[in-house]
PDB file of N, CA and C in Angstrom:
ATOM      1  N   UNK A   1       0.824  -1.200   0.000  1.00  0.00           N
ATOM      2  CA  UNK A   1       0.000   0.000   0.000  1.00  0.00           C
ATOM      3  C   UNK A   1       0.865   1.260   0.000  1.00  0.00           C
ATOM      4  N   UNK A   2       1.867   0.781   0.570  1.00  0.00           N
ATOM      5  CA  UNK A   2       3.063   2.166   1.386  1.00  0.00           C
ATOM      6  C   UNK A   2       3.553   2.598  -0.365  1.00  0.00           C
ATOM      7  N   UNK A   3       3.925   1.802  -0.614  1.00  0.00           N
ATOM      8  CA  UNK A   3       4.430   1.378  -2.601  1.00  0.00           C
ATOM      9  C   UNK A   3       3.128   2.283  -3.716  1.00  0.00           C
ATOM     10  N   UNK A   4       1.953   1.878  -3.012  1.00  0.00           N
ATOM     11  CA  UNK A   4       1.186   1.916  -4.498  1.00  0.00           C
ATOM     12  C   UNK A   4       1.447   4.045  -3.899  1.00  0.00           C
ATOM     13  N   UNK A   5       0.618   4.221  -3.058  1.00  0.00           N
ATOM     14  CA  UNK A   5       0.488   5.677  -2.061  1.00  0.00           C
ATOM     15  C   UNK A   5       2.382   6.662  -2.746  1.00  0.00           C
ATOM     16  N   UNK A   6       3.085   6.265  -2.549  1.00  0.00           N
ATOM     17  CA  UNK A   6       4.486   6.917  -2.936  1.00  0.00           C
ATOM     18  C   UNK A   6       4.401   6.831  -4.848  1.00  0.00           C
ATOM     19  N   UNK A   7       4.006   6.091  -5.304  1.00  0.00           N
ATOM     20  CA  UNK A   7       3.925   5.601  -6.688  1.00  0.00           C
ATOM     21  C   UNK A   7       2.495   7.044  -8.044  1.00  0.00           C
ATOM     22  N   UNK A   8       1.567   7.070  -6.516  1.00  0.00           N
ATOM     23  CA  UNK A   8       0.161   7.872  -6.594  1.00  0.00           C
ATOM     24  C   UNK A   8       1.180   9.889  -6.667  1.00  0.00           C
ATOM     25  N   UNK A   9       1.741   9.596  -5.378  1.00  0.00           N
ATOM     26  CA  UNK A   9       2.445  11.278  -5.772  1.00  0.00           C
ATOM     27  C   UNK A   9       3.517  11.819  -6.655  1.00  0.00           C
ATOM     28  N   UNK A  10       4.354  10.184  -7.216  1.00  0.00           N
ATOM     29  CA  UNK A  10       5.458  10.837  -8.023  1.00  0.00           C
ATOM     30  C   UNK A  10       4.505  11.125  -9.600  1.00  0.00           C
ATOM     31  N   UNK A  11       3.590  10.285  -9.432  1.00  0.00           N
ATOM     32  CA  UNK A  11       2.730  10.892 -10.947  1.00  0.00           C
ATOM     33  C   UNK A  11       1.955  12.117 -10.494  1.00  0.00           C
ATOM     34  N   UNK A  12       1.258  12.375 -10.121  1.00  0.00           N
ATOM     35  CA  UNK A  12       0.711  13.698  -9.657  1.00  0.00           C
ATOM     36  C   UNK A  12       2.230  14.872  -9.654  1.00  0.00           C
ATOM     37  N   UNK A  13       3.127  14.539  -9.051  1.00  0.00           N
ATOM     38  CA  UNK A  13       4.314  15.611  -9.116  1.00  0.00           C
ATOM     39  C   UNK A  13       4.917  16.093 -10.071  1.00  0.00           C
ATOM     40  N   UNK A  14       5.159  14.986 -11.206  1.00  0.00           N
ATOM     41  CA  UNK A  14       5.542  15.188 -12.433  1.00  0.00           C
ATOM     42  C   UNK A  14       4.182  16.027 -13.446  1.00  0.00           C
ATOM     43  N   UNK A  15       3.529  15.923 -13.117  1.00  0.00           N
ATOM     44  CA  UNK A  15       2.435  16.950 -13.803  1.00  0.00           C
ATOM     45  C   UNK A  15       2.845  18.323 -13.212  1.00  0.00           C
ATOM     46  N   UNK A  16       3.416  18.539 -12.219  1.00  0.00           N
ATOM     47  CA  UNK A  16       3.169  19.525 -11.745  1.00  0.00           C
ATOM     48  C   UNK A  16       4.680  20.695 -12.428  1.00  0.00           C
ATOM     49  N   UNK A  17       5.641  19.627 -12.901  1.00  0.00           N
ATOM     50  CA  UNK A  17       6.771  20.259 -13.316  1.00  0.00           C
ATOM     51  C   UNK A  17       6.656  20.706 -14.680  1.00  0.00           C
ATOM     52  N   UNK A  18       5.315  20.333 -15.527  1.00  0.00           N
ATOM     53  CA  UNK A  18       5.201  20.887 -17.017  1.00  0.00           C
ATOM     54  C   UNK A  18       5.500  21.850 -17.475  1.00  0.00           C
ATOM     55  N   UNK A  19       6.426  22.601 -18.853  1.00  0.00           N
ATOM     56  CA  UNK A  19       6.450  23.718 -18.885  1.00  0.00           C
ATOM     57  C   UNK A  19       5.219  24.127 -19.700  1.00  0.00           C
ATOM     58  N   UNK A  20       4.822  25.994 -19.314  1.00  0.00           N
ATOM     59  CA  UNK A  20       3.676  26.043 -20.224  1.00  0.00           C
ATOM     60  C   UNK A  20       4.334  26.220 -21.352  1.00  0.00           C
ATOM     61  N   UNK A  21       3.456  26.918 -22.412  1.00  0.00           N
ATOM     62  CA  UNK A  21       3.385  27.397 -23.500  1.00  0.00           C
ATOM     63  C   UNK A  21       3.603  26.049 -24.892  1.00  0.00           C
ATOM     64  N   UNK A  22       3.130  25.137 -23.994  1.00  0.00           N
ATOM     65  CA  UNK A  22       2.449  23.638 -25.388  1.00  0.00           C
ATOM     66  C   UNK A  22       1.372  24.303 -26.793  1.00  0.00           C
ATOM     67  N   UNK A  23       0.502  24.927 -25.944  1.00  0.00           N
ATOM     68  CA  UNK A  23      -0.547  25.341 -26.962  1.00  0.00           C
ATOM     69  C   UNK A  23       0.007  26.562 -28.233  1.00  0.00           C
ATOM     70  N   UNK A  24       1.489  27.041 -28.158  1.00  0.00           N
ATOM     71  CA  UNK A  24       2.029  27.530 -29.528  1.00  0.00           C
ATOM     72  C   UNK A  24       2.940  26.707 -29.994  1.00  0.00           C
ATOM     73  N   UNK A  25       3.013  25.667 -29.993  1.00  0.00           N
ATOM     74  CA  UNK A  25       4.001  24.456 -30.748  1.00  0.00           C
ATOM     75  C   UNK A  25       3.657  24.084 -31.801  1.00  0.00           C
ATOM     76  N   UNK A  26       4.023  24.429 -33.106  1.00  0.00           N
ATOM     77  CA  UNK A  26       3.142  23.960 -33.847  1.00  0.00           C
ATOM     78  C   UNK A  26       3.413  24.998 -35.629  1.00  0.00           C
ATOM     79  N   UNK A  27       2.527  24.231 -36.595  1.00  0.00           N
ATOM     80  CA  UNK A  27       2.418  25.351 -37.922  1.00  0.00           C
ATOM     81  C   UNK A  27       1.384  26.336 -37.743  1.00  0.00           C
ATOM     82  N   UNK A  28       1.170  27.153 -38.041  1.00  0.00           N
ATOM     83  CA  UNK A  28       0.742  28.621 -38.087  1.00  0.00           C
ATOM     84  C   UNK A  28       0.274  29.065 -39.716  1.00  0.00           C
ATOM     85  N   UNK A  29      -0.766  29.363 -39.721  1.00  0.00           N
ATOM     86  CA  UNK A  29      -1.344  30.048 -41.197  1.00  0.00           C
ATOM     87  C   UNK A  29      -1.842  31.324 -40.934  1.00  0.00           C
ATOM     88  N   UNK A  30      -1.721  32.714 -41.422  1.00  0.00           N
ATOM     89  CA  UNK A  30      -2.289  33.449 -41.308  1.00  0.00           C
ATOM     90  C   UNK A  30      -4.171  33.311 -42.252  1.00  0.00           C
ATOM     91  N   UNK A  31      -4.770  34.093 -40.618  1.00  0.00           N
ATOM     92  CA  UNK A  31      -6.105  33.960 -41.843  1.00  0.00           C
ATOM     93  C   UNK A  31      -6.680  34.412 -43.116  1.00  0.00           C
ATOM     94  N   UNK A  32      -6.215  35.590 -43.243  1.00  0.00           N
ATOM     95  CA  UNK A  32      -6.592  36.547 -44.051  1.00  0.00           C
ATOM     96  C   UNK A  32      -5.512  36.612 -45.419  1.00  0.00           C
ATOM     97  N   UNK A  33      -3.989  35.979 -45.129  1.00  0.00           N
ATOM     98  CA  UNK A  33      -2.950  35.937 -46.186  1.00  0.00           C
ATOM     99  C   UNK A  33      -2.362  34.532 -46.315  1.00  0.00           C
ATOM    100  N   UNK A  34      -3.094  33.372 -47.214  1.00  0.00           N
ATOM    101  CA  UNK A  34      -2.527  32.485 -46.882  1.00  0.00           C
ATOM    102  C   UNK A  34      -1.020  32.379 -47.245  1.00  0.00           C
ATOM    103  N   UNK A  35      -0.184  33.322 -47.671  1.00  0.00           N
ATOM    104  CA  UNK A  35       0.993  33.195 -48.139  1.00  0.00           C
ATOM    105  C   UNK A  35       2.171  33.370 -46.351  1.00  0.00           C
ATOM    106  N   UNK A  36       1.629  33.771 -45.640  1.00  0.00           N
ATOM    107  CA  UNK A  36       2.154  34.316 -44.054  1.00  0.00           C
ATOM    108  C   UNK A  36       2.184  33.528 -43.294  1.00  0.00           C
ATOM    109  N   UNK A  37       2.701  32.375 -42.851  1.00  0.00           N
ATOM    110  CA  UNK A  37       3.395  31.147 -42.217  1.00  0.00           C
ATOM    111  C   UNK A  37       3.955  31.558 -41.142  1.00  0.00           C
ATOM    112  N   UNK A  38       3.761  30.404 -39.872  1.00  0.00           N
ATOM    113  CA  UNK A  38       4.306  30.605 -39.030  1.00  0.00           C
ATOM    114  C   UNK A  38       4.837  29.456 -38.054  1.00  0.00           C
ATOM    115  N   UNK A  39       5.664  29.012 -37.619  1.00  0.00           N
ATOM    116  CA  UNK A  39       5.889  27.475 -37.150  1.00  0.00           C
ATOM    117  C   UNK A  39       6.665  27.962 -35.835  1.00  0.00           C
ATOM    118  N   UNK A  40       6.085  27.785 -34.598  1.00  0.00           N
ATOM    119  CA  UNK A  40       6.671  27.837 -33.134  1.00  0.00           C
ATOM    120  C   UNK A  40       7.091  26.150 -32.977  1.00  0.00           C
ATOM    121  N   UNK A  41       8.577  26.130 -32.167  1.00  0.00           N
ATOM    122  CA  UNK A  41       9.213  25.522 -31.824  1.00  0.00           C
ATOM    123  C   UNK A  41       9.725  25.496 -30.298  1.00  0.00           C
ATOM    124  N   UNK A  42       9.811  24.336 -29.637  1.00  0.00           N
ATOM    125  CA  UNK A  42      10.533  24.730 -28.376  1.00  0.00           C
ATOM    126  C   UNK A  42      11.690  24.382 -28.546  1.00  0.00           C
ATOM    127  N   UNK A  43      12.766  25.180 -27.703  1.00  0.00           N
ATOM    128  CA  UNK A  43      13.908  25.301 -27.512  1.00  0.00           C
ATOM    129  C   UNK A  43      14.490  25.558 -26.411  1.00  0.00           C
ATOM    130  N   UNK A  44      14.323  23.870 -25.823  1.00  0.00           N
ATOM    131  CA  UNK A  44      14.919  24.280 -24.019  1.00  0.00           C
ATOM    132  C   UNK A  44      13.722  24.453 -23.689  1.00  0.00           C
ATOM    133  N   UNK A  45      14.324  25.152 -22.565  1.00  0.00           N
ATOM    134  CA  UNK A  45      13.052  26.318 -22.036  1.00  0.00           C
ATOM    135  C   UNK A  45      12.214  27.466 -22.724  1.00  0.00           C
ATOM    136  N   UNK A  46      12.585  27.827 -23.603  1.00  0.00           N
ATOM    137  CA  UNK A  46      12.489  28.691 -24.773  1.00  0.00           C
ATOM    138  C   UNK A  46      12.106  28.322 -25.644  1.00  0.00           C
ATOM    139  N   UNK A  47      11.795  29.132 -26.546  1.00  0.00           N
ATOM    140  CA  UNK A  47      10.804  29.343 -27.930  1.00  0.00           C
ATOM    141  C   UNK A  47      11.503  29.678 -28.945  1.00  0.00           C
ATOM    142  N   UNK A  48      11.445  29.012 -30.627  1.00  0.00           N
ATOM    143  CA  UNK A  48      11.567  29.982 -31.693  1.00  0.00           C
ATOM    144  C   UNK A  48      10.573  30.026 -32.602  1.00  0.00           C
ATOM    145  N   UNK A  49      10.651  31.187 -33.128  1.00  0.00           N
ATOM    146  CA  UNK A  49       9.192  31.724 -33.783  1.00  0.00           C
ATOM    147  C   UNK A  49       9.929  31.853 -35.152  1.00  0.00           C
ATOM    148  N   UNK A  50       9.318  31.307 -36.301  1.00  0.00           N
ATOM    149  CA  UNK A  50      10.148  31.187 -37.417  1.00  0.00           C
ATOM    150  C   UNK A  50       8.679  31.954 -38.117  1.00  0.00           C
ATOM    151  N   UNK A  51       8.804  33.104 -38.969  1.00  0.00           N
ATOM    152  CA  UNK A  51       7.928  33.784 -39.622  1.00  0.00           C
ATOM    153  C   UNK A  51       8.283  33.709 -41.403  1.00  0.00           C
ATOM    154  N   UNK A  52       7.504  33.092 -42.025  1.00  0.00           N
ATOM    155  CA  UNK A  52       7.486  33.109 -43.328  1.00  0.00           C
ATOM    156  C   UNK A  52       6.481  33.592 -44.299  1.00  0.00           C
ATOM    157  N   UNK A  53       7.129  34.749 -45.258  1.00  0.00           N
ATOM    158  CA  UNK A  53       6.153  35.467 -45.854  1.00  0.00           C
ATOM    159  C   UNK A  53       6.957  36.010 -46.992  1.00  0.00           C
ATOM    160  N   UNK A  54       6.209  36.910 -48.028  1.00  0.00           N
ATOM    161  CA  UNK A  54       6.743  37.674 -49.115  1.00  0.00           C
ATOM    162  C   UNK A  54       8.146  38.577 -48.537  1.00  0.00           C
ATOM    163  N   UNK A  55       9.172  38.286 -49.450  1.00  0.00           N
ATOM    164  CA  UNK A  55      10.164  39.278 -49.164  1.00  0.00           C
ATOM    165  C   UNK A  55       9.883  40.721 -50.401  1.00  0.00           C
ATOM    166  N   UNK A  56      10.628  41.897 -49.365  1.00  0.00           N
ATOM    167  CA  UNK A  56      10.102  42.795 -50.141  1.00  0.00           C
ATOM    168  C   UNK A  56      10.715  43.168 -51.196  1.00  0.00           C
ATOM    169  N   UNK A  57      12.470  42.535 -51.019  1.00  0.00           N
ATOM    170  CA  UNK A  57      13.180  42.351 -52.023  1.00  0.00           C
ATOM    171  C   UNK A  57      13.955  41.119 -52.172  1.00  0.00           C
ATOM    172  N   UNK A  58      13.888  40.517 -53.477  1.00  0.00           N
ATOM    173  CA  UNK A  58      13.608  40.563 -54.565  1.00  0.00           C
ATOM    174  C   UNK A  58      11.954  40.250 -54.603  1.00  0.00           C
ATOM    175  N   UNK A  59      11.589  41.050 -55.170  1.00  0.00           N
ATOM    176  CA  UNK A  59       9.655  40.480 -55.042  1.00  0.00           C
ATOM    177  C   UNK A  59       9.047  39.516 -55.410  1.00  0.00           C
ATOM    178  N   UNK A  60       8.535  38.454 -54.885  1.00  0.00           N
ATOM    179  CA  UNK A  60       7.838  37.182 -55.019  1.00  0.00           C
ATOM    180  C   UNK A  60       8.489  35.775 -54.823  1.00  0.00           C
ATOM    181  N   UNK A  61       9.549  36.576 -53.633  1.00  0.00           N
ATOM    182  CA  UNK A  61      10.111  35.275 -53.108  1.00  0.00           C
ATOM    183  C   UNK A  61       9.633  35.546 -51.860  1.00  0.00           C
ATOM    184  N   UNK A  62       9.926  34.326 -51.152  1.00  0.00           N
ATOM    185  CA  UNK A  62       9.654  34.345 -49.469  1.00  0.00           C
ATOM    186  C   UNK A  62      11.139  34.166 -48.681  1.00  0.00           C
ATOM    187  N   UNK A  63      10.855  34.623 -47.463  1.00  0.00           N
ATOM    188  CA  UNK A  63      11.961  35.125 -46.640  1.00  0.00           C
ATOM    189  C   UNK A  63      11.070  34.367 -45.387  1.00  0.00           C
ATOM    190  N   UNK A  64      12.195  33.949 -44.881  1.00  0.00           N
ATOM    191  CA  UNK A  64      12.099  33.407 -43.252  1.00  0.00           C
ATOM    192  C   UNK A  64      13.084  33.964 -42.297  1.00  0.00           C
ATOM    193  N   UNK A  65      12.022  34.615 -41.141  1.00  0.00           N
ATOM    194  CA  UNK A  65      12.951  34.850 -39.838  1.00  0.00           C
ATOM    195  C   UNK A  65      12.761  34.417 -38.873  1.00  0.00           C
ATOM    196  N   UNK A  66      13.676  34.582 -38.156  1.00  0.00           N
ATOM    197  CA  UNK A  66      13.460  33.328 -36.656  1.00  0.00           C
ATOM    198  C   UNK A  66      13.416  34.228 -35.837  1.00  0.00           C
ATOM    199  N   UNK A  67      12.922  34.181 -34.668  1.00  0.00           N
ATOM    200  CA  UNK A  67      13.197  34.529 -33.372  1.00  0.00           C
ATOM    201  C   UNK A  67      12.771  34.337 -32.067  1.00  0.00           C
ATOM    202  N   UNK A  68      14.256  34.504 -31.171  1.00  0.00           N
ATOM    203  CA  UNK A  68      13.492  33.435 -30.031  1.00  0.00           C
ATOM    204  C   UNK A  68      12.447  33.991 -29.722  1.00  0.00           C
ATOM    205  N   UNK A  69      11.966  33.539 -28.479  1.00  0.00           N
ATOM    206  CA  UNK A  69      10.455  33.594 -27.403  1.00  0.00           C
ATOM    207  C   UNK A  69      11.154  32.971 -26.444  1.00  0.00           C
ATOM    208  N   UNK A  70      10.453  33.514 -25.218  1.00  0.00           N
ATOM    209  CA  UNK A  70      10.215  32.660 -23.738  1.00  0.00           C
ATOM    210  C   UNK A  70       8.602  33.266 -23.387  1.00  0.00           C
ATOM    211  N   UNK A  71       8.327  32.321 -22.528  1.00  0.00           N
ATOM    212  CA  UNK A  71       6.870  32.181 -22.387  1.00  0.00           C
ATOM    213  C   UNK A  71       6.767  32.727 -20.992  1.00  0.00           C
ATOM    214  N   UNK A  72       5.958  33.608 -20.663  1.00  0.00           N
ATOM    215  CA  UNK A  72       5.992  34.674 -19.481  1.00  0.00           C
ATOM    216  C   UNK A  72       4.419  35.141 -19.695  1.00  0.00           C
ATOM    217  N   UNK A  73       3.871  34.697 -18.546  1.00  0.00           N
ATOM    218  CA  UNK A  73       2.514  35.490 -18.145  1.00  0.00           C
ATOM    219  C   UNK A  73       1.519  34.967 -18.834  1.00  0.00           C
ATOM    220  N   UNK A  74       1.759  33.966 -19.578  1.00  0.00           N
ATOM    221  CA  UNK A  74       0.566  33.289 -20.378  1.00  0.00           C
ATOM    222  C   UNK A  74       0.706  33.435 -22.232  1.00  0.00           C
ATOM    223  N   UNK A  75       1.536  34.187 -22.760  1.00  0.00           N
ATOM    224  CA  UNK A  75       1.888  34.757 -23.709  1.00  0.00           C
ATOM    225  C   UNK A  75       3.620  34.471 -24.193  1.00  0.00           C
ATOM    226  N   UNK A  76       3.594  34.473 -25.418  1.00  0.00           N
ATOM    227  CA  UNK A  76       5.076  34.058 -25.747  1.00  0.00           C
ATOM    228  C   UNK A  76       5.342  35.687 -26.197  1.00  0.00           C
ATOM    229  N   UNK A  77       7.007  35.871 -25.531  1.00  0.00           N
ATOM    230  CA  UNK A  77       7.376  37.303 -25.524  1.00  0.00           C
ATOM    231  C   UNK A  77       8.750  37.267 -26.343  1.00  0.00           C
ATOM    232  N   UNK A  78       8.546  38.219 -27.733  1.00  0.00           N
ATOM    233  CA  UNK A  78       9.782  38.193 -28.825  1.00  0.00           C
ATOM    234  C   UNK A  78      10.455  39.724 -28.925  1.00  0.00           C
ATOM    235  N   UNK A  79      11.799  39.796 -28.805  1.00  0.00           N
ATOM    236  CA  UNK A  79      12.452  40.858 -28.559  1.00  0.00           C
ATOM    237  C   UNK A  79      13.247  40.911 -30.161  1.00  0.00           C
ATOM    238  N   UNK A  80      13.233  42.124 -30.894  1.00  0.00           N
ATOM    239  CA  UNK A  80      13.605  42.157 -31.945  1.00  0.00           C
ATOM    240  C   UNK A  80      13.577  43.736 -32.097  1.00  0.00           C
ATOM    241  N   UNK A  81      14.949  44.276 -32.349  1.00  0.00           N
ATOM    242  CA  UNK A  81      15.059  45.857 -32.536  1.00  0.00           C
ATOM    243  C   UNK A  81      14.258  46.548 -31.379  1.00  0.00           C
ATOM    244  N   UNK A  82      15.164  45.758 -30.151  1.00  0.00           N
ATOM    245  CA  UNK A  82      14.733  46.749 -28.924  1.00  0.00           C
ATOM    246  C   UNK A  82      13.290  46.721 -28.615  1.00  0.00           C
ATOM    247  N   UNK A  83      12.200  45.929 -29.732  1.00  0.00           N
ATOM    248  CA  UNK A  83      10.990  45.862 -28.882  1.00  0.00           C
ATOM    249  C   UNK A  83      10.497  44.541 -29.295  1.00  0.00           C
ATOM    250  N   UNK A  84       9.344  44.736 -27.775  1.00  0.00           N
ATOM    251  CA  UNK A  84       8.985  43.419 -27.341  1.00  0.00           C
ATOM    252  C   UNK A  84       7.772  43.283 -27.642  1.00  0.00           C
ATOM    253  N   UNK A  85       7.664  42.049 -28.739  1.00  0.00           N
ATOM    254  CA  UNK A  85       6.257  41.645 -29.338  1.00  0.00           C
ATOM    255  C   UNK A  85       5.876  40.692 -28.360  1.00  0.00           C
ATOM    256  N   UNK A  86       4.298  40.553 -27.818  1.00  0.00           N
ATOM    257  CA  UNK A  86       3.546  39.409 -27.179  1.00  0.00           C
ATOM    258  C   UNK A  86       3.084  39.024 -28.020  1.00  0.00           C
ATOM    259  N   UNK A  87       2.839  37.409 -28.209  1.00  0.00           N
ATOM    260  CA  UNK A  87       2.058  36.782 -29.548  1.00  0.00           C
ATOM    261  C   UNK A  87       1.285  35.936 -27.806  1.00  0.00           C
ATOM    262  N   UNK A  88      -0.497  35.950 -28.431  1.00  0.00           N
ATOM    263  CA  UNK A  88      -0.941  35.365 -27.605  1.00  0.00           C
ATOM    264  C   UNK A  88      -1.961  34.174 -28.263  1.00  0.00           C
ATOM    265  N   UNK A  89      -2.191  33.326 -27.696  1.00  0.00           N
ATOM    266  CA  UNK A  89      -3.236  31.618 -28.160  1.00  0.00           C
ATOM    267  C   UNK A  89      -4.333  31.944 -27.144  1.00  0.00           C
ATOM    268  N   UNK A  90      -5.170  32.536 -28.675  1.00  0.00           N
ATOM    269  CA  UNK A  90      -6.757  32.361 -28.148  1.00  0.00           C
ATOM    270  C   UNK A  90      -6.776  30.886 -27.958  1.00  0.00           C
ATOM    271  N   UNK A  91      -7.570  30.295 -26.737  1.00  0.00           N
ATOM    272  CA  UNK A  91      -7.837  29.077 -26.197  1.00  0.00           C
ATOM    273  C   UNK A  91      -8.932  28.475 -27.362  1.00  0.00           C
ATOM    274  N   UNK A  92     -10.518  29.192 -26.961  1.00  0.00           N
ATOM    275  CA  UNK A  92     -11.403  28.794 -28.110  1.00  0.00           C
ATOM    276  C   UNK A  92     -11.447  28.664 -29.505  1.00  0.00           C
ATOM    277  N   UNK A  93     -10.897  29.412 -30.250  1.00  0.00           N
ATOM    278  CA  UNK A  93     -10.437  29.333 -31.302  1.00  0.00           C
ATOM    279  C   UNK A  93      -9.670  28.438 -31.921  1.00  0.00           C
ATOM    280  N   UNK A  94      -7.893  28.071 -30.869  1.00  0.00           N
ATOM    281  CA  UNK A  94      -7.090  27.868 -31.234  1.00  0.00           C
ATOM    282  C   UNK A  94      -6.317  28.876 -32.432  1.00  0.00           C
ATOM    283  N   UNK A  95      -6.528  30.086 -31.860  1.00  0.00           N
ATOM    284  CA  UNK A  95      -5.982  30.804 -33.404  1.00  0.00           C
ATOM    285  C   UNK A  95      -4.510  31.584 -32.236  1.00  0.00           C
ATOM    286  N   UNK A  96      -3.376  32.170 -32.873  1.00  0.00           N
ATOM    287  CA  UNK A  96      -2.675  33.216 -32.424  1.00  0.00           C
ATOM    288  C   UNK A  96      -2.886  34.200 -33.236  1.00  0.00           C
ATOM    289  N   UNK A  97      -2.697  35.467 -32.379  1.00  0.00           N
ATOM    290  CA  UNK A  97      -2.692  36.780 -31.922  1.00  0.00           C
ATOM    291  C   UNK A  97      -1.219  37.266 -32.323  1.00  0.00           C
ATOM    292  N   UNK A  98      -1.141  37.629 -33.400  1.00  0.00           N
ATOM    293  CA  UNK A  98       0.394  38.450 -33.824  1.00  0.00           C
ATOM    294  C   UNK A  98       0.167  39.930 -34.098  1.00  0.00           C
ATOM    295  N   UNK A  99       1.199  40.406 -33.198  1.00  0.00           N
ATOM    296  CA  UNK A  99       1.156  42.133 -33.703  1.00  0.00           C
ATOM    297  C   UNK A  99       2.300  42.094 -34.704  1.00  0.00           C
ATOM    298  N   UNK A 100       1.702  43.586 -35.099  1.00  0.00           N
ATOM    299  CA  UNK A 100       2.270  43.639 -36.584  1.00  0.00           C
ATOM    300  C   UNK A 100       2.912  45.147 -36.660  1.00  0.00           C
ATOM    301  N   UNK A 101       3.195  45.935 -37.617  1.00  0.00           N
ATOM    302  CA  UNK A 101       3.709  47.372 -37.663  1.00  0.00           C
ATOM    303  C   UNK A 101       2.047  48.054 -37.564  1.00  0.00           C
ATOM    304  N   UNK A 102       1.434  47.545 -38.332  1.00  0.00           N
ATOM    305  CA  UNK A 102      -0.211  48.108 -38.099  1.00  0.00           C
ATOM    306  C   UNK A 102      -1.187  47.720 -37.590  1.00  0.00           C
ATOM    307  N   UNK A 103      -0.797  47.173 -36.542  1.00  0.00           N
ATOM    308  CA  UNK A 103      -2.044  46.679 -35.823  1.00  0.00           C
ATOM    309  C   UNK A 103      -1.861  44.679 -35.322  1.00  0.00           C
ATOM    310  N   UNK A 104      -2.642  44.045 -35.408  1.00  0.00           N
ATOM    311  CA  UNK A 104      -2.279  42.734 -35.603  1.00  0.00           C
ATOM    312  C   UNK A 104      -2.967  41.687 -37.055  1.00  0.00           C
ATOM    313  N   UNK A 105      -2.383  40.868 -36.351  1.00  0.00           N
ATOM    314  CA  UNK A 105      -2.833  39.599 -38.030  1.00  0.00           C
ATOM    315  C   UNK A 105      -3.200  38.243 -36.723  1.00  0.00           C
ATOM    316  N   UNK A 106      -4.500  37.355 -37.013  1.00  0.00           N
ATOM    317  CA  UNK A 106      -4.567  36.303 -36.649  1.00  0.00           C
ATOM    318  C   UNK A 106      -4.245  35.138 -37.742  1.00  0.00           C
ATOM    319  N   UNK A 107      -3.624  34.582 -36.870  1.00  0.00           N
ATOM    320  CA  UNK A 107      -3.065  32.947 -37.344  1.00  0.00           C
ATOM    321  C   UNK A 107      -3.673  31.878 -37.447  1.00  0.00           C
ATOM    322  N   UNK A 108      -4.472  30.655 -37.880  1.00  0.00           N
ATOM    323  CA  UNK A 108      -4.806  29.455 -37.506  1.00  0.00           C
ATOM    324  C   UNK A 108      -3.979  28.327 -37.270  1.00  0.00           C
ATOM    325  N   UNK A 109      -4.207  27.421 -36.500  1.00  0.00           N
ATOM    326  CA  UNK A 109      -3.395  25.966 -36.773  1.00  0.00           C
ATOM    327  C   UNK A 109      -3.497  25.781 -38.164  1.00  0.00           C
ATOM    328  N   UNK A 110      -2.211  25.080 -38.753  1.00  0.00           N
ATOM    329  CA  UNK A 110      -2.544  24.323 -39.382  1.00  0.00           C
ATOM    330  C   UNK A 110      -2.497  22.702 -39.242  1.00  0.00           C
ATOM    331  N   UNK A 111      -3.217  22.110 -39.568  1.00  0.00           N
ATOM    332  CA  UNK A 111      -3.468  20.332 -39.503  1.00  0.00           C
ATOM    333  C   UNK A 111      -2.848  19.432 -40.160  1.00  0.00           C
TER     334      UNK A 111
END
């Protein structure tokens, strides 16, 4: 009993060491541009956010950039030219929340 009781808390404990931010792991489609890609990765403890879309030069190729994330406050937080983008995962949806130079763009999973 002493066995099964010690056996009952190391599984309950190990749940308890999970890191968050599971629910941005994954491919990324923008909704509105299907050409705007997005694929979160973990790394460590950490995040990379790989963004793929039209480059502006040469025109009608695509360009990919990476950048890390760490996951803080419920939200994955990306530092790039001194400022700090929050990308956040609507729960119901399953969609992310990306800011942009004008405002934001939502993302879907893709499957």
């Amino acid at each position: 009993m002493k066995g099964l009781t010690c056996a009952a808390i190391v599984v309950m404990l190990s749940g308890c060491g999970e890191k968050g931010g599971a629910e941005f792991v994954g491919s990324w489609q923008a909704k509105e541009q299907a050409n705007y890609q997005a694929t979160v990765e973990r790394n460590g403890d950490n995040f990379l956010v790989k963004f793929t879309e039209p480059a502006l030069f040469p025109k009608g190729q695509m360009e990919t950039q990476v950048f890390p994330a760490v996951y803080k406050d419920g939200m994955l937080k990306m530092a790039s030219a001194g400022v700090t983008a929050k990308i956040a995962h609507v729960k119901n949806t399953d969609t992310l929340v990306v800011p942009t130079a004008g405002g934001s763009m939502e993302y879907r999973r893709v499957k």
